[in-house]
PDB file of N, CA and C in Angstrom:
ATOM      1  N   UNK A   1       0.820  -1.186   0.000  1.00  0.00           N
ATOM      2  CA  UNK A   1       0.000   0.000   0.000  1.00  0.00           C
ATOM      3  C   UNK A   1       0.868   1.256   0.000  1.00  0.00           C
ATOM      4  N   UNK A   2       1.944   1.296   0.830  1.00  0.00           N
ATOM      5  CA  UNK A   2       3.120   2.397   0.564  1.00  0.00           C
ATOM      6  C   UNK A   2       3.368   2.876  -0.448  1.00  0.00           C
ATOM      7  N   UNK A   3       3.847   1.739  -1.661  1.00  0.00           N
ATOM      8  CA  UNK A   3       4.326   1.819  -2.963  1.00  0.00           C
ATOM      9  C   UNK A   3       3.362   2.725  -3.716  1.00  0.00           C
ATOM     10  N   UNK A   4       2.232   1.949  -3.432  1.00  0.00           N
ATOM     11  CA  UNK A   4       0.759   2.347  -4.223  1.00  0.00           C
ATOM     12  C   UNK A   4       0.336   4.130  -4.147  1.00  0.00           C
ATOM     13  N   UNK A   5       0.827   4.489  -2.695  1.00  0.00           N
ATOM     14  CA  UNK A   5       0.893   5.601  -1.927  1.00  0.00           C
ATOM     15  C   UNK A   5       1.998   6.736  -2.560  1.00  0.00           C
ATOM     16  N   UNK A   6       3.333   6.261  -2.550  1.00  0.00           N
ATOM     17  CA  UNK A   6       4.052   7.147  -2.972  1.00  0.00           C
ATOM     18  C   UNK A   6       3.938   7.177  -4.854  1.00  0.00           C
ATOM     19  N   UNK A   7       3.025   6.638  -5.302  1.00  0.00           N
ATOM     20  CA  UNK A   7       2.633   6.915  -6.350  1.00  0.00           C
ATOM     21  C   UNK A   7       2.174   8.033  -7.349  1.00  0.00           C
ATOM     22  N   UNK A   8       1.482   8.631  -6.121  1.00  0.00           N
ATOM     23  CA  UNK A   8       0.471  10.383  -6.390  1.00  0.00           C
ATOM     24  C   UNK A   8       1.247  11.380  -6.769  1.00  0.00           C
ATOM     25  N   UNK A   9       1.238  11.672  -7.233  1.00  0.00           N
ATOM     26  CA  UNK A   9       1.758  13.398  -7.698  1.00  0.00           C
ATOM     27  C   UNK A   9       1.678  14.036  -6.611  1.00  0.00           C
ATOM     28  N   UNK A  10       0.720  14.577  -5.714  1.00  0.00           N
ATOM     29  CA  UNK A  10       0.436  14.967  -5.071  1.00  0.00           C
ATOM     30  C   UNK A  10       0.629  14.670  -3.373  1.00  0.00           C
ATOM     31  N   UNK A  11       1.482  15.069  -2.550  1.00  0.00           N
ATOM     32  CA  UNK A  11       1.311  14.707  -1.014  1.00  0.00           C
ATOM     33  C   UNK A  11       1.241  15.772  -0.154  1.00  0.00           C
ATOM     34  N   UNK A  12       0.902  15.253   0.803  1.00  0.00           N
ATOM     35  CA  UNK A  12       0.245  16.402   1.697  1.00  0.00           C
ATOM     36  C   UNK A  12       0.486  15.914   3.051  1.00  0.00           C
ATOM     37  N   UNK A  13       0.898  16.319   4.312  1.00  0.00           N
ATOM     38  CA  UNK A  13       1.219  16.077   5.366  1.00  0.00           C
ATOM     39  C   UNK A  13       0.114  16.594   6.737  1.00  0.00           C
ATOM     40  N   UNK A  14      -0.755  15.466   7.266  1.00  0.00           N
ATOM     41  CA  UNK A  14      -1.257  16.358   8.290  1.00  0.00           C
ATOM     42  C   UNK A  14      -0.842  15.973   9.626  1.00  0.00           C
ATOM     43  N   UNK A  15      -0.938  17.108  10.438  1.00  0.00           N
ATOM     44  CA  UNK A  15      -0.656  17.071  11.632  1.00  0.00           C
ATOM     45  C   UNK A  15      -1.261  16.472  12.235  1.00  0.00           C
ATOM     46  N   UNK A  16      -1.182  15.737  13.496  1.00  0.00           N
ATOM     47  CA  UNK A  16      -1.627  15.250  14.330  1.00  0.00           C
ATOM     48  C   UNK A  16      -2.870  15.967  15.019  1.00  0.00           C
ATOM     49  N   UNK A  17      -2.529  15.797  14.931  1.00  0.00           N
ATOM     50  CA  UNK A  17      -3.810  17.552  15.770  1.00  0.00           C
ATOM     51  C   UNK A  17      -5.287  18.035  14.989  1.00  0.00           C
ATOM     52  N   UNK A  18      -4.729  18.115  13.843  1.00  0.00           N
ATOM     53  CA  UNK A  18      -5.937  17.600  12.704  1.00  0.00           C
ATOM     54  C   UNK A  18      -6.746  16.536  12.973  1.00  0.00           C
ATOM     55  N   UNK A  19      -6.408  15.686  13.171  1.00  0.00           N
ATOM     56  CA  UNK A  19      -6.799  14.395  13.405  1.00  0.00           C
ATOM     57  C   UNK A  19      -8.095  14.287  14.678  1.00  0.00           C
ATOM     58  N   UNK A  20      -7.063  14.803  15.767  1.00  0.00           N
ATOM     59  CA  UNK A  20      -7.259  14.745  17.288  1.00  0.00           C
ATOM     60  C   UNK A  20      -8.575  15.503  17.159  1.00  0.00           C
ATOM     61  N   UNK A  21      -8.650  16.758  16.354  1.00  0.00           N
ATOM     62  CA  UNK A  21      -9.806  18.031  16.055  1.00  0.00           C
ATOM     63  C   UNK A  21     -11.098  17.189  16.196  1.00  0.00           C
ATOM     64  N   UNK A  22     -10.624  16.553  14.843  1.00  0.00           N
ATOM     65  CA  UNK A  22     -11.930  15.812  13.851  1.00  0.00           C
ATOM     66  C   UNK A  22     -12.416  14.768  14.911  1.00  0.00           C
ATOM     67  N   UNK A  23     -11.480  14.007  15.619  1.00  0.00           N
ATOM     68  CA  UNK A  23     -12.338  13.010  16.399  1.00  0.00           C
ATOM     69  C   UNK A  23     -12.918  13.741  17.764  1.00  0.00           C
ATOM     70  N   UNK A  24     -12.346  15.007  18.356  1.00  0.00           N
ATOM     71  CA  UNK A  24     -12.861  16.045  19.292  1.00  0.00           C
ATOM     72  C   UNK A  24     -14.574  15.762  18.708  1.00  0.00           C
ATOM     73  N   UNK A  25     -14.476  16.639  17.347  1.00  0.00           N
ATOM     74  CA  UNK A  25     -15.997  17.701  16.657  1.00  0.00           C
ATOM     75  C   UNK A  25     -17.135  16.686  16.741  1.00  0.00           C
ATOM     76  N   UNK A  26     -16.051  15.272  15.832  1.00  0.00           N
ATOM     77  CA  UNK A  26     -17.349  14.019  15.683  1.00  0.00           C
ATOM     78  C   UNK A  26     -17.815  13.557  16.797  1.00  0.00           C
ATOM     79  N   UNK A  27     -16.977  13.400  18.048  1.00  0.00           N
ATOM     80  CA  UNK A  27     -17.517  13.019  19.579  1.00  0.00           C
ATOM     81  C   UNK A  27     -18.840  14.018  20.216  1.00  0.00           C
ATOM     82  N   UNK A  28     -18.340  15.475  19.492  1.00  0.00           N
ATOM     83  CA  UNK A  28     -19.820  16.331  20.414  1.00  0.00           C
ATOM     84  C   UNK A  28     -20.673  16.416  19.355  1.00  0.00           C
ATOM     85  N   UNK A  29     -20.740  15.803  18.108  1.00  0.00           N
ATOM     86  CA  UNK A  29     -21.913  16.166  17.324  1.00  0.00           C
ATOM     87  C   UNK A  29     -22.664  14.897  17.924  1.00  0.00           C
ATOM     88  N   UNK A  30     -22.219  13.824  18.090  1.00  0.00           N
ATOM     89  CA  UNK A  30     -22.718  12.784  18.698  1.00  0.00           C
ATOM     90  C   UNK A  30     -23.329  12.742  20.162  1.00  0.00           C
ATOM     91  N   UNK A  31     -22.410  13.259  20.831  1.00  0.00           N
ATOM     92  CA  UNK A  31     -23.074  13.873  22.069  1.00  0.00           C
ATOM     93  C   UNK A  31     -24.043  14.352  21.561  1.00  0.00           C
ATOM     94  N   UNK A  32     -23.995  15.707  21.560  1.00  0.00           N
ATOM     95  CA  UNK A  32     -25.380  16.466  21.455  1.00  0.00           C
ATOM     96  C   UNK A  32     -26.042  16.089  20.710  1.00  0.00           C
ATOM     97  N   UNK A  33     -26.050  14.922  19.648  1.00  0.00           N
ATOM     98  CA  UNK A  33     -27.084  14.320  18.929  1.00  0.00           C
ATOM     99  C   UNK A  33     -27.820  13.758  20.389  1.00  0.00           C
ATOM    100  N   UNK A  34     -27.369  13.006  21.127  1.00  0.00           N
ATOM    101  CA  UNK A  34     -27.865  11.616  21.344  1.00  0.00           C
ATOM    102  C   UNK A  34     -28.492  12.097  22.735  1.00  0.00           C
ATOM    103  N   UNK A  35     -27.448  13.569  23.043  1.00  0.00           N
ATOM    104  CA  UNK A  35     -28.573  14.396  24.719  1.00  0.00           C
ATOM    105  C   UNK A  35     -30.051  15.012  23.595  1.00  0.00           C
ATOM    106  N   UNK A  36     -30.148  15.860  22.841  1.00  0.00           N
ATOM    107  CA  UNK A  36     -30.934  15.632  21.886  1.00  0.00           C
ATOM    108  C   UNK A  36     -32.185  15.097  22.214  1.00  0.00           C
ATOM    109  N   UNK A  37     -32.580  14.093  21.722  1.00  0.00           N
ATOM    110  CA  UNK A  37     -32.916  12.815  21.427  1.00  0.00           C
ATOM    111  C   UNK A  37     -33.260  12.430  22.843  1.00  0.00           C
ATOM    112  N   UNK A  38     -32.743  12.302  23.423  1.00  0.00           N
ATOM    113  CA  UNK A  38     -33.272  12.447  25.079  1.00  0.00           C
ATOM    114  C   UNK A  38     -34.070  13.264  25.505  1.00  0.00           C
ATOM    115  N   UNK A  39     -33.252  14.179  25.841  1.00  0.00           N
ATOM    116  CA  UNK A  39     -34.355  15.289  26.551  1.00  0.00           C
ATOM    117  C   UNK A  39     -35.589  15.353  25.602  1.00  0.00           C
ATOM    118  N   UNK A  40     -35.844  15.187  23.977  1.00  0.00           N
ATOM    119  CA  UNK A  40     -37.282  15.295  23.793  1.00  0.00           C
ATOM    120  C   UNK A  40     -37.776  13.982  23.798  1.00  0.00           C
ATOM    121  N   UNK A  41     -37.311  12.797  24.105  1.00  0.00           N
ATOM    122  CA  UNK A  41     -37.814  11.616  24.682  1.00  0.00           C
ATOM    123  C   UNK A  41     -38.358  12.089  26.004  1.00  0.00           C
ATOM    124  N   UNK A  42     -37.626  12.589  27.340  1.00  0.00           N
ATOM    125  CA  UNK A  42     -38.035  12.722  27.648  1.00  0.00           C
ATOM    126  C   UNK A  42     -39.102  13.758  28.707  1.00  0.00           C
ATOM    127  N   UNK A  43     -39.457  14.669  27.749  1.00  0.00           N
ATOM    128  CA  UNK A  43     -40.381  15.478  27.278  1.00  0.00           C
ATOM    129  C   UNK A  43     -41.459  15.265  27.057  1.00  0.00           C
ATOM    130  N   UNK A  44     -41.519  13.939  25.786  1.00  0.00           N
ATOM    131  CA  UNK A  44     -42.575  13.551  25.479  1.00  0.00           C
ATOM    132  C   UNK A  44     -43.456  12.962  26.277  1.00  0.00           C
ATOM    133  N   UNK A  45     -45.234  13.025  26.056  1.00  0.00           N
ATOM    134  CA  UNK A  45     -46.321  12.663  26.587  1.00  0.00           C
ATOM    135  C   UNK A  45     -46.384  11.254  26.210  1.00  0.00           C
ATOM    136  N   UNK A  46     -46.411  10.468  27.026  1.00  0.00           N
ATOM    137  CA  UNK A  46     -45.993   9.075  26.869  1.00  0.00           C
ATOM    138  C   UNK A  46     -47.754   8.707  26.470  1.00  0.00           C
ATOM    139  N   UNK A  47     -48.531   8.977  26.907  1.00  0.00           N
ATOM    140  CA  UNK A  47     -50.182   8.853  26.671  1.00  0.00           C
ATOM    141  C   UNK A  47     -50.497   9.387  25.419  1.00  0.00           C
ATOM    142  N   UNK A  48     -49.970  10.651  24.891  1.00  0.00           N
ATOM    143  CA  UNK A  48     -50.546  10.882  23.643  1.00  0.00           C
ATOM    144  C   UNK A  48     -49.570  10.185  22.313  1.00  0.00           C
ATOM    145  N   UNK A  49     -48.421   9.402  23.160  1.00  0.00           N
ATOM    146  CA  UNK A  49     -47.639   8.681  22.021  1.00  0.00           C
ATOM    147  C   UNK A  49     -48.620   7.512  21.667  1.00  0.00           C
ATOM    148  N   UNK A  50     -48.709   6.835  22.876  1.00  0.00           N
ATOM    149  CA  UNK A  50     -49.534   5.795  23.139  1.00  0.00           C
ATOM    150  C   UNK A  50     -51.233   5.635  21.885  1.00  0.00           C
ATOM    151  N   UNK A  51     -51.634   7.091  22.464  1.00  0.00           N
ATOM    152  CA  UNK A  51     -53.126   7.267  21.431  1.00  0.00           C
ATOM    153  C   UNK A  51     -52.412   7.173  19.751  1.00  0.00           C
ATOM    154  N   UNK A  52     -51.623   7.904  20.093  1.00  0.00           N
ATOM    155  CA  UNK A  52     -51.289   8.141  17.941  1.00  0.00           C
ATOM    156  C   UNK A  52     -50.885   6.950  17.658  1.00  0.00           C
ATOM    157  N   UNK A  53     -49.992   6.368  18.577  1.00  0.00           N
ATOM    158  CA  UNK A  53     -49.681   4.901  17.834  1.00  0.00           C
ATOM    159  C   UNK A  53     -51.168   3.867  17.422  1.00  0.00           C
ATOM    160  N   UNK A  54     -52.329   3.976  18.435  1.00  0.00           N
ATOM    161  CA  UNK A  54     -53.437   3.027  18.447  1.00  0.00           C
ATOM    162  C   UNK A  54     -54.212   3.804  17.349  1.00  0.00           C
ATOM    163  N   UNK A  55     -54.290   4.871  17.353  1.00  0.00           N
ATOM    164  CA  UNK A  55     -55.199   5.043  16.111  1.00  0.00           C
ATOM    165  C   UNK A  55     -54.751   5.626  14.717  1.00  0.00           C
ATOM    166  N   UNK A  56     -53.479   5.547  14.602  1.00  0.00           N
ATOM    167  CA  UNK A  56     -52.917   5.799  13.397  1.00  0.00           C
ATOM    168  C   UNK A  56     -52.541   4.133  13.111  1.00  0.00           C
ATOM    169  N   UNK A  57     -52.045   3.328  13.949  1.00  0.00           N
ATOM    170  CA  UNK A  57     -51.590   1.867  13.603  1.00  0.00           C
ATOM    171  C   UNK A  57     -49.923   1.844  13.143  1.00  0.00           C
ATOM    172  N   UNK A  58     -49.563   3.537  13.284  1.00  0.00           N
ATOM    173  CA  UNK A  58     -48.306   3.304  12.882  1.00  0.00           C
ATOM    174  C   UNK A  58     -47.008   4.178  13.633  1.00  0.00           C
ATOM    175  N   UNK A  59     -45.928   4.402  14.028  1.00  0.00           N
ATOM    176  CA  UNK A  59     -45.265   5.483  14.747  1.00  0.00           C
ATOM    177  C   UNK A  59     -44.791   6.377  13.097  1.00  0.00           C
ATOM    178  N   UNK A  60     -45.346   7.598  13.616  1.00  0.00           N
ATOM    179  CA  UNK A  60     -44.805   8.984  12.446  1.00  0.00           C
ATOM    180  C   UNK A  60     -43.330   8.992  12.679  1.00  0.00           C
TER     181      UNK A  60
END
């Protein structure tokens, strides 16, 4: 894969830190996806989930 690698015309060097960023950003988009998603879980009216599911037959 090296060989295959030093193949490109083109190279480019990134820092470490770059790296470290990107897995920082992707960890709190995930966080705050997943607090999110919670707090309007639980928020929600567990009785009027209950009705829409029985008379629609389906979750929206």
């Amino acid at each position: 894969m090296n060989q295959w690698l030093l193949d490109f015309a083109f190279r480019i060097s990134v820092q470490w830190w770059v790296l470290l960023m990107a897995g920082i950003v992707a960890i709190m988009i995930a966080f705050a996806t997943i607090s999110y998603q919670s707090v309007r879980a639980a928020l929600a009216n567990p009785v009027k989930f209950a009705k829409r599911i029985k008379t629609n037959n389906r979750i929206d």
